[in-house]
C-alpha atoms as a PDB file:
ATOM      1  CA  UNK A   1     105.401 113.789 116.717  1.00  0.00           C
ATOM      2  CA  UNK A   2     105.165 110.492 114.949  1.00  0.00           C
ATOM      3  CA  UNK A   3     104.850 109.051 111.766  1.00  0.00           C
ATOM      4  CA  UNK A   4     103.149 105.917 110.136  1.00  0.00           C
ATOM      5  CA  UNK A   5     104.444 104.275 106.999  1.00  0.00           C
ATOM      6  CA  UNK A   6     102.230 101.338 105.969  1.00  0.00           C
ATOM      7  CA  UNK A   7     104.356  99.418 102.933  1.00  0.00           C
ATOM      8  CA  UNK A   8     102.065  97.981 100.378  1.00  0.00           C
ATOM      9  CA  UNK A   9     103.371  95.640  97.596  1.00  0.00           C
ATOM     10  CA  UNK A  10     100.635  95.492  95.419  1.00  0.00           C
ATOM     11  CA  UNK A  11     101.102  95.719  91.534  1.00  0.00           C
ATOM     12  CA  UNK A  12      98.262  97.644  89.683  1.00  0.00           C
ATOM     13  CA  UNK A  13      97.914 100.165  86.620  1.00  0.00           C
ATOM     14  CA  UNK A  14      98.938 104.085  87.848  1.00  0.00           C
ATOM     15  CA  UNK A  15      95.515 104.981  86.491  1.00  0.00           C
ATOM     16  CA  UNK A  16      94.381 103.202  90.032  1.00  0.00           C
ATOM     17  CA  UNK A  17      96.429 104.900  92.356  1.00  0.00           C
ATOM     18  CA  UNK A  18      93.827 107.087  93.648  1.00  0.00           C
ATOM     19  CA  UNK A  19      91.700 104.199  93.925  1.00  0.00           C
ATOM     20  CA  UNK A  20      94.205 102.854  96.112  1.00  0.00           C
ATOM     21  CA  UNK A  21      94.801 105.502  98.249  1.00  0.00           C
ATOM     22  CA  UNK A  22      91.209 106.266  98.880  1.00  0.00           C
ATOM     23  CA  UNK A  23      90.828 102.302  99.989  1.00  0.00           C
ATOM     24  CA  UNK A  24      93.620 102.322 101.981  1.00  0.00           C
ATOM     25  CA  UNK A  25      92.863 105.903 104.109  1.00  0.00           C
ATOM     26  CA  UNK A  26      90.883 104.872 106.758  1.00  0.00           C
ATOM     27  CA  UNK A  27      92.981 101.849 107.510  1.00  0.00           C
ATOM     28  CA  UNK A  28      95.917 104.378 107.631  1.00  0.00           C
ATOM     29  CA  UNK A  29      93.376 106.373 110.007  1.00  0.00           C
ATOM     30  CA  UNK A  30      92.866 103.722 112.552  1.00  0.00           C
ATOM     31  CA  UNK A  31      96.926 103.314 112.556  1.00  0.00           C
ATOM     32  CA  UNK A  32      97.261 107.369 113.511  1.00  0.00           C
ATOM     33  CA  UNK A  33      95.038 106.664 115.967  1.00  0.00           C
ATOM     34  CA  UNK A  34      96.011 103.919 117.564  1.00  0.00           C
ATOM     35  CA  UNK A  35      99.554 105.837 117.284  1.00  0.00           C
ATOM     36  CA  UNK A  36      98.379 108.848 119.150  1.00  0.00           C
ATOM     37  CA  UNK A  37      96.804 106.349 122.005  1.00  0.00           C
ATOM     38  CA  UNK A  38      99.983 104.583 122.536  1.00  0.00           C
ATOM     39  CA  UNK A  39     102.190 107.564 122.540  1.00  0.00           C
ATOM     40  CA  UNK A  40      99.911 110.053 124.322  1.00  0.00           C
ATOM     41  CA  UNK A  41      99.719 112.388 121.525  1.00  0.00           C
ATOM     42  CA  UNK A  42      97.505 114.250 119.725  1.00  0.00           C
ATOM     43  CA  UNK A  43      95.849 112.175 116.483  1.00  0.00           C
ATOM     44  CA  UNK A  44      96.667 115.978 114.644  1.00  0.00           C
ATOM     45  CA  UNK A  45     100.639 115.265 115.765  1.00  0.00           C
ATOM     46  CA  UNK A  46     100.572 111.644 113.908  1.00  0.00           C
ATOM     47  CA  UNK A  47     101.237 111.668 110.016  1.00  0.00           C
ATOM     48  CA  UNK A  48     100.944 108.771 107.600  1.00  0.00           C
ATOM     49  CA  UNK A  49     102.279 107.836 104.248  1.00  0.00           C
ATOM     50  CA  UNK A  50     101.679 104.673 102.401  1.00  0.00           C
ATOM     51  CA  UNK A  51     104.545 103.218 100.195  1.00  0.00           C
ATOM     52  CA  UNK A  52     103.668 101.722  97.272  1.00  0.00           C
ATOM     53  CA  UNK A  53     107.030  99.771  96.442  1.00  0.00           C
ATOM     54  CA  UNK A  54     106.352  98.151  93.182  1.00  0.00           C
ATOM     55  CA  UNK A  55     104.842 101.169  92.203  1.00  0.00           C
ATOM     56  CA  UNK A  56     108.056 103.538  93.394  1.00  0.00           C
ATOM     57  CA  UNK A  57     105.777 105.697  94.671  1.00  0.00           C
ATOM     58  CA  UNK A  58     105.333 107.514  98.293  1.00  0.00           C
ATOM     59  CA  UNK A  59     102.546 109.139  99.274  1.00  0.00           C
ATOM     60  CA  UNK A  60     101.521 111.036 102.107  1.00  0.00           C
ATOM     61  CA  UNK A  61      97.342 110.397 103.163  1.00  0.00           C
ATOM     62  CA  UNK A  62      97.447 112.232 106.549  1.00  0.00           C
ATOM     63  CA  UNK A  63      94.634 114.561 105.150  1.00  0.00           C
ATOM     64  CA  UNK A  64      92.683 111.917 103.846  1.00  0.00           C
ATOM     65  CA  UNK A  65      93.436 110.077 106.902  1.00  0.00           C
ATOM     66  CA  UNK A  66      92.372 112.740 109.260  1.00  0.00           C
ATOM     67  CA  UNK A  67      88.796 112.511 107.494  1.00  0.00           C
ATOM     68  CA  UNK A  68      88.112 109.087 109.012  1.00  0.00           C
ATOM     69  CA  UNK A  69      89.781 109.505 112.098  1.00  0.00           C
ATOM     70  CA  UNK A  70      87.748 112.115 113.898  1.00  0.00           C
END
């Protein structure tokens, strides 16, 4: 098993955190993927989480990452 954690630092309203993660799941995608690859694992044994740290706020997108990475 593995996990990506892609650390973002941007600063925006929490109204637009959805926003966010939606834009940033199928770059998280390609990560699992390329993950998987380099490990020789299965894409369904890679999670990812993106960590908003001005926000304070961790989220896990490995089922909105899965979407994209079929």
């Amino acid at each position: 098993r593995a996990e990506v954690i892609d650390w973002k630092s941007d600063t925006f309203d929490k109204s637009d955190l959805q926003s966010k993660i939606e834009n940033y799941a199928p770059q998280l995608a390609t990560y699992r993927l390329a993950a998987a690859k380099l490990l020789g694992i299965g894409v369904d044994q890679v999670s990812a989480c993106l960590a908003f740290t001005m926000a304070g706020h961790i989220e896990d997108v490995t089922k909105k990452a899965t979407i994209y990475a079929s």
